[in-house]
C-alpha atoms as a PDB file:
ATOM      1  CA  UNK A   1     -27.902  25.951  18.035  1.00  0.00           C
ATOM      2  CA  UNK A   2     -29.129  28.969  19.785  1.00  0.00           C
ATOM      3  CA  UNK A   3     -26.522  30.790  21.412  1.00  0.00           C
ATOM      4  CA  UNK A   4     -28.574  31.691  24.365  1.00  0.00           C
ATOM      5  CA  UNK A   5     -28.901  28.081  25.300  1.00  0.00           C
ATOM      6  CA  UNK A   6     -25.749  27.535  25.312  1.00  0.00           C
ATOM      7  CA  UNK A   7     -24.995  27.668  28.941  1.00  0.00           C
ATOM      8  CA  UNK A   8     -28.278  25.716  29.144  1.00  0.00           C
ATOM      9  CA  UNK A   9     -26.825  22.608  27.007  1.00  0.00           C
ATOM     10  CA  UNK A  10     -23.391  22.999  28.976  1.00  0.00           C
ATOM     11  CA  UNK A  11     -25.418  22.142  31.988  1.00  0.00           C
ATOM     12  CA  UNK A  12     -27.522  19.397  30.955  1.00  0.00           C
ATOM     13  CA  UNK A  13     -24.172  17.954  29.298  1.00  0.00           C
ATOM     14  CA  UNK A  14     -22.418  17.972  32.673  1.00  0.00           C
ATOM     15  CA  UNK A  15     -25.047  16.756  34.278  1.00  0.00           C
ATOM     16  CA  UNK A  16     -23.930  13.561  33.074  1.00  0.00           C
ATOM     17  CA  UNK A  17     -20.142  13.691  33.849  1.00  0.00           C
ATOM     18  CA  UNK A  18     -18.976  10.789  35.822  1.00  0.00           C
ATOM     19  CA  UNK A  19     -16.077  10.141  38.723  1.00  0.00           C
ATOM     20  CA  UNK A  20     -13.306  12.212  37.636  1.00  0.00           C
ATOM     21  CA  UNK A  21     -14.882  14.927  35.174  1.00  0.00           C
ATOM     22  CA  UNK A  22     -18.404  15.180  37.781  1.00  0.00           C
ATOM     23  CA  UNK A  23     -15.465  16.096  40.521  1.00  0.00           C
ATOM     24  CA  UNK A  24     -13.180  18.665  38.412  1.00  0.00           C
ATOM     25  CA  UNK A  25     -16.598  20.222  36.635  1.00  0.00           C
ATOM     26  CA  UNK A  26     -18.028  20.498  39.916  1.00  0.00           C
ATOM     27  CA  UNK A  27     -14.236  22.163  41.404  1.00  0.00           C
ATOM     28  CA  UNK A  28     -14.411  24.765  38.240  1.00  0.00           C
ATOM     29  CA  UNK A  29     -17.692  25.805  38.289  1.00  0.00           C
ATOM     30  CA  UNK A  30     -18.713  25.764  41.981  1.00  0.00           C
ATOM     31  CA  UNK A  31     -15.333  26.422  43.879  1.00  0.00           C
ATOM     32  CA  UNK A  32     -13.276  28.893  41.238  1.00  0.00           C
ATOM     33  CA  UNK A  33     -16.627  30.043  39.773  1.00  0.00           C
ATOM     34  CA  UNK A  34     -15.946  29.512  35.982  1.00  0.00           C
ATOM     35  CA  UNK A  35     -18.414  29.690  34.040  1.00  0.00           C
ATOM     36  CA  UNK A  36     -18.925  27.815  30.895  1.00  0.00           C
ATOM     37  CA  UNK A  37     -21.603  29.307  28.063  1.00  0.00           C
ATOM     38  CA  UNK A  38     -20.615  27.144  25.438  1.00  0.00           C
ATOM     39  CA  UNK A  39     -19.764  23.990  23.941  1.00  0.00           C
ATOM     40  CA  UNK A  40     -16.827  24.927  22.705  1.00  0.00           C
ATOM     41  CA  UNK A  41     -15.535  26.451  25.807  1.00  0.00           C
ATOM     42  CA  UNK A  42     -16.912  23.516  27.530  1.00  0.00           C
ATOM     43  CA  UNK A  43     -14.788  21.129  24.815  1.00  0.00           C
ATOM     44  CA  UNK A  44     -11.478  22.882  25.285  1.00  0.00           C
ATOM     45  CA  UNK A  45     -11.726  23.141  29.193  1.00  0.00           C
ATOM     46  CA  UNK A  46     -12.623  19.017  29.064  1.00  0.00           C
ATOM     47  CA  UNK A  47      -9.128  18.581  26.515  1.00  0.00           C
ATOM     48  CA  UNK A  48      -6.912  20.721  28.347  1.00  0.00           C
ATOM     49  CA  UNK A  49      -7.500  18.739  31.504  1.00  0.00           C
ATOM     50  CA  UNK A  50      -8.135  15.427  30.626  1.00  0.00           C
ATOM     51  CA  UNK A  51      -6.259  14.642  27.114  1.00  0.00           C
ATOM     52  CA  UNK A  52      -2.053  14.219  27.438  1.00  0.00           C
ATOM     53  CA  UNK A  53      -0.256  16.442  25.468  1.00  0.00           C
ATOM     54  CA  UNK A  54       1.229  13.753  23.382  1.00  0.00           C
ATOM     55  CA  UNK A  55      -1.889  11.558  22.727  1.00  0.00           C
ATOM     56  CA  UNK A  56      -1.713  12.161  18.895  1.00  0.00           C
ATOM     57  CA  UNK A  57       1.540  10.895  18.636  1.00  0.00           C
ATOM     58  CA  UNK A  58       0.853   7.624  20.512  1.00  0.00           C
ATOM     59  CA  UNK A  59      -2.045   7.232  18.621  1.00  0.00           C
ATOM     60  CA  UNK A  60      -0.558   7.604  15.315  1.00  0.00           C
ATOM     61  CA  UNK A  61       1.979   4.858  16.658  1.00  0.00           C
ATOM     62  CA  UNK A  62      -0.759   2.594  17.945  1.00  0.00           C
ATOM     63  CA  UNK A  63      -2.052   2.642  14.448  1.00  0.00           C
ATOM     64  CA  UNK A  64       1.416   1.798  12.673  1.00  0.00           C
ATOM     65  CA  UNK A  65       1.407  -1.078  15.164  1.00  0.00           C
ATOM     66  CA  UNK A  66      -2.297  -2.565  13.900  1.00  0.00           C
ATOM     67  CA  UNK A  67      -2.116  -5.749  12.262  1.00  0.00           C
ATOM     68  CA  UNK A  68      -5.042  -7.901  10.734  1.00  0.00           C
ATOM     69  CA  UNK A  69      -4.264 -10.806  12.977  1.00  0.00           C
ATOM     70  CA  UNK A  70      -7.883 -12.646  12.039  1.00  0.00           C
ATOM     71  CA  UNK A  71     -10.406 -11.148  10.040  1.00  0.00           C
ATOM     72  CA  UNK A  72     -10.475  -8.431   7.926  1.00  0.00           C
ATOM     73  CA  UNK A  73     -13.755  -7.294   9.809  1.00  0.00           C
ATOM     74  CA  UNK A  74     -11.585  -7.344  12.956  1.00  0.00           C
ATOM     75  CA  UNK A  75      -8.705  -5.373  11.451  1.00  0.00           C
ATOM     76  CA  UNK A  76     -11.467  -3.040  10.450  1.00  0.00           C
ATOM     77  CA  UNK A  77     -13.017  -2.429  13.440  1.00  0.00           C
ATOM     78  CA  UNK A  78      -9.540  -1.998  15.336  1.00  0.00           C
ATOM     79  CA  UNK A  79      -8.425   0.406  12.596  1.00  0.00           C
ATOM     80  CA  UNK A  80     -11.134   2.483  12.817  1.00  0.00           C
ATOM     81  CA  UNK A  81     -11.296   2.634  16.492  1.00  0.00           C
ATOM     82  CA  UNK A  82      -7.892   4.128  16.085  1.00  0.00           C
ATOM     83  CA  UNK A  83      -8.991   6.845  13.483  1.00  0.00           C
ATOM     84  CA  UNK A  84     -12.018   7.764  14.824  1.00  0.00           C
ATOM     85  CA  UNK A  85      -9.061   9.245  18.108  1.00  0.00           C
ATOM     86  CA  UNK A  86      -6.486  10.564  15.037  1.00  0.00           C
ATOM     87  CA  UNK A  87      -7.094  13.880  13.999  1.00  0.00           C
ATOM     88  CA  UNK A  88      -6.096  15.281  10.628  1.00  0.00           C
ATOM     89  CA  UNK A  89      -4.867  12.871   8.669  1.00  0.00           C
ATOM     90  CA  UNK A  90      -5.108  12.729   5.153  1.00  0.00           C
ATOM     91  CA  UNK A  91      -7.126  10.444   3.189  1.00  0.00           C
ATOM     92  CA  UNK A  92      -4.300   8.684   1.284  1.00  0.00           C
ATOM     93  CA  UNK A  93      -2.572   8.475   4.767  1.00  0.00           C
ATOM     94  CA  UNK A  94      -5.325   6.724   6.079  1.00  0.00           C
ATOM     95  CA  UNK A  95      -5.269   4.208   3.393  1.00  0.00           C
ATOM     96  CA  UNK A  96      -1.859   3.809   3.170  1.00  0.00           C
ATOM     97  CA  UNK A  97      -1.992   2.547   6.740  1.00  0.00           C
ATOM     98  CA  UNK A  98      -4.619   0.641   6.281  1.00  0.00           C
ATOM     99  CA  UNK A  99      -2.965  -1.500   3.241  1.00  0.00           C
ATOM    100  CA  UNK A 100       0.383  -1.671   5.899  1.00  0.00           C
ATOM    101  CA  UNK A 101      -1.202  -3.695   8.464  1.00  0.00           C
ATOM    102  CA  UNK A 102      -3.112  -5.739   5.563  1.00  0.00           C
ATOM    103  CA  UNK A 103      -2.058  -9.503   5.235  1.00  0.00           C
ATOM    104  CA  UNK A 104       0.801 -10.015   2.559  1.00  0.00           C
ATOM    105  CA  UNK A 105      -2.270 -10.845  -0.346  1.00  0.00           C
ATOM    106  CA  UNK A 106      -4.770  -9.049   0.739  1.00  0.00           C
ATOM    107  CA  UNK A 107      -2.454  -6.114   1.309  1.00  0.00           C
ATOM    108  CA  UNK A 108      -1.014  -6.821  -2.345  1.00  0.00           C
ATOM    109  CA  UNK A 109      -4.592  -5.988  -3.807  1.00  0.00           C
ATOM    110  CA  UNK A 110      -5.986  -3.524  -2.248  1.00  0.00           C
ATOM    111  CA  UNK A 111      -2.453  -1.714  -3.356  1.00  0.00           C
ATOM    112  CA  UNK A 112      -3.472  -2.819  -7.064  1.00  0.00           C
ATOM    113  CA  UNK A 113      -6.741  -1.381  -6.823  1.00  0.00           C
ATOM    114  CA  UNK A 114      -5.251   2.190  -6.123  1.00  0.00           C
ATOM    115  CA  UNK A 115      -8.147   3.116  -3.669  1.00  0.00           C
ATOM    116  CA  UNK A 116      -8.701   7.282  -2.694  1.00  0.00           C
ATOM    117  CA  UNK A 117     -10.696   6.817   0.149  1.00  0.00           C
ATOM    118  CA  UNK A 118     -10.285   4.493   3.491  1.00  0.00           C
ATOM    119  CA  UNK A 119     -13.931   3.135   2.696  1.00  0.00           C
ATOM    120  CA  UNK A 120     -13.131   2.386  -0.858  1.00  0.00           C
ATOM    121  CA  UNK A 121     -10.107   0.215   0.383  1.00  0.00           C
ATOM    122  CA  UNK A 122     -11.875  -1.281   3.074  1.00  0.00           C
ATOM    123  CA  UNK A 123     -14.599  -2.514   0.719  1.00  0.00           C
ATOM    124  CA  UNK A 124     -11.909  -3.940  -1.532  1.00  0.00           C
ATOM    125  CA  UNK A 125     -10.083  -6.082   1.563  1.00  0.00           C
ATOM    126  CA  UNK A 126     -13.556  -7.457   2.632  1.00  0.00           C
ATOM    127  CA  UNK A 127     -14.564  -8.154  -0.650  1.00  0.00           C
ATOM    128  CA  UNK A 128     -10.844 -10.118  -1.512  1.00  0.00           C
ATOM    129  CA  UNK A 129     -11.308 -11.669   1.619  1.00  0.00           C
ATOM    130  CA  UNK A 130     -14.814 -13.615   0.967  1.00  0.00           C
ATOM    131  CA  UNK A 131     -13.654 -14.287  -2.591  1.00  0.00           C
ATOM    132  CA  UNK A 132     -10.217 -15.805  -1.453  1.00  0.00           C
ATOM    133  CA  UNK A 133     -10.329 -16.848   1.640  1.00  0.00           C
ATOM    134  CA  UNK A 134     -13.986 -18.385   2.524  1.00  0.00           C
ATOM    135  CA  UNK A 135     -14.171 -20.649   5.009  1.00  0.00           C
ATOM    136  CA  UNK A 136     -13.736 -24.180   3.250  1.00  0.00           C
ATOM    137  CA  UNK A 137     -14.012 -25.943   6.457  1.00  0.00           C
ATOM    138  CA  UNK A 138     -17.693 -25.058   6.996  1.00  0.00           C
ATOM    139  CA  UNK A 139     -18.517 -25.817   3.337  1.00  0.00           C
ATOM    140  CA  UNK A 140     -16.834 -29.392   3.248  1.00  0.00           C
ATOM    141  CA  UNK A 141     -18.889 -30.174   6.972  1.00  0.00           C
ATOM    142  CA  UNK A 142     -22.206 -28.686   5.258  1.00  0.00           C
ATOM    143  CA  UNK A 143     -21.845 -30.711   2.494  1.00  0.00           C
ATOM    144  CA  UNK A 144     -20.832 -33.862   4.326  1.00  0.00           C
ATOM    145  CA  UNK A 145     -23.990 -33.411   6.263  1.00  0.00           C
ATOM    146  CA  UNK A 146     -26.336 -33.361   3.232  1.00  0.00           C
ATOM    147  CA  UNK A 147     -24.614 -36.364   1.361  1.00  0.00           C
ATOM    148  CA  UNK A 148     -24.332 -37.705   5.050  1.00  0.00           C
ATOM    149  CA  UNK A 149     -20.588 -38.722   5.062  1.00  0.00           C
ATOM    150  CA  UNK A 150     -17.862 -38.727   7.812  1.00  0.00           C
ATOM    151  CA  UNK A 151     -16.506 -35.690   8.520  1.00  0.00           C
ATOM    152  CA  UNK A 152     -12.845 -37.376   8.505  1.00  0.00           C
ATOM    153  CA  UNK A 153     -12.444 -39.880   5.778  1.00  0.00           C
ATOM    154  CA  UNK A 154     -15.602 -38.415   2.995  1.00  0.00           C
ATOM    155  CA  UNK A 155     -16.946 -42.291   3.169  1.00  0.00           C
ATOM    156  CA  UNK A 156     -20.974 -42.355   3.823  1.00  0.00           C
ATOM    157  CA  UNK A 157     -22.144 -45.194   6.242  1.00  0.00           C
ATOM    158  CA  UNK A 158     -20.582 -43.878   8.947  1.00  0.00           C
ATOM    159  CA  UNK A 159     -20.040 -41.003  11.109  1.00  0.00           C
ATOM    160  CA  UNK A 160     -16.622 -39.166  12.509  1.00  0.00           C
ATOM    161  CA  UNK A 161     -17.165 -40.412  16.215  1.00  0.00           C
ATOM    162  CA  UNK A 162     -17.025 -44.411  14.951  1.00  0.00           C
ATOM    163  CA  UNK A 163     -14.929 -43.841  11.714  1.00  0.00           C
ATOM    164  CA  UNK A 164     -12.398 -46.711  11.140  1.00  0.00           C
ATOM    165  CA  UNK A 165      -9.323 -44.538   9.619  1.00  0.00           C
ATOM    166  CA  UNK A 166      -9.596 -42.484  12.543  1.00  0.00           C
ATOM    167  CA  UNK A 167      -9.801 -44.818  15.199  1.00  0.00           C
ATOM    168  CA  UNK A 168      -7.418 -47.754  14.374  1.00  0.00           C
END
């Protein structure tokens, strides 16, 4: 970026500031007179108001607390919301929390499988997951619907809603 358009970019960047940051951007630059020429500045102004001091911390214990509940997608997608907040953290780090907050198998491995990178060992717990976990539910009903048998008792003739093993 040009450095001469810096103050430029500042200005079409807090152009869009909303509620709190519109009020204390306006405050700074049209009541003390501060002037801001670049990002940078801009960045560090924004973080010294607006981010508490100890936001690392409770991020870093937000993360030990993330647990794959469902999915692995889900635990994914809460994990990395997380990291994308964490600053330095080491690769290995990363995917040692990751594993932690793994279900018990999965978790088991993707520790096996030794991965160096978070996206390495997030490939490896999606990819356990579909092999060991699929959803047999949804196969059994699509195949039940093919060979047109009751959900319930696997006999053909009949369907789930008048099925006599279920009903009496």
């Amino acid at each position: 970026m040009n450095p001469q358009n810096g103050p430029r970019v500042v200005a079409m960047l807090a152009a869009n500031f909303r509620d709190g940051a519109a009020s204390w951007y306006h405050a700074k630059v049209m009541v003390e007179h501060v002037a801001y020429h670049t990002l940078d500045e801009l960045h560090g102004a924004l973080a010294a108001e607006f981010v508490p001091p100890d936001q690392q911390f409770r991020l870093r214990a937000e993360l030990h607390q993330c647990q794959q509940r469902g999915s692995v997608d889900d635990y994914v997608k809460d994990f990395r919301r997380l990291m994308a907040q964490i600053h330095r953290m080491h690769a290995l780090d990363q995917v040692n929390h990751f594993c932690e907050g793994l279900k018990s198998e999965t978790k088991k491995d993707v520790m096996y499988l030794r991965c160096a990178t978070l996206a390495d060992a997030i490939a490896a717990a999606q990819a356990y997951e579909r092999t060991h976990f699929s959803d047999s539910r949804q196969i059994d009903k699509r195949t039940c619907r093919e060979r047109n048998q009751c959900f319930y008792c696997k006999e053909v003739r009949h369907r789930i809603a008048s099925c006599p093993r279920r009903n009496g």
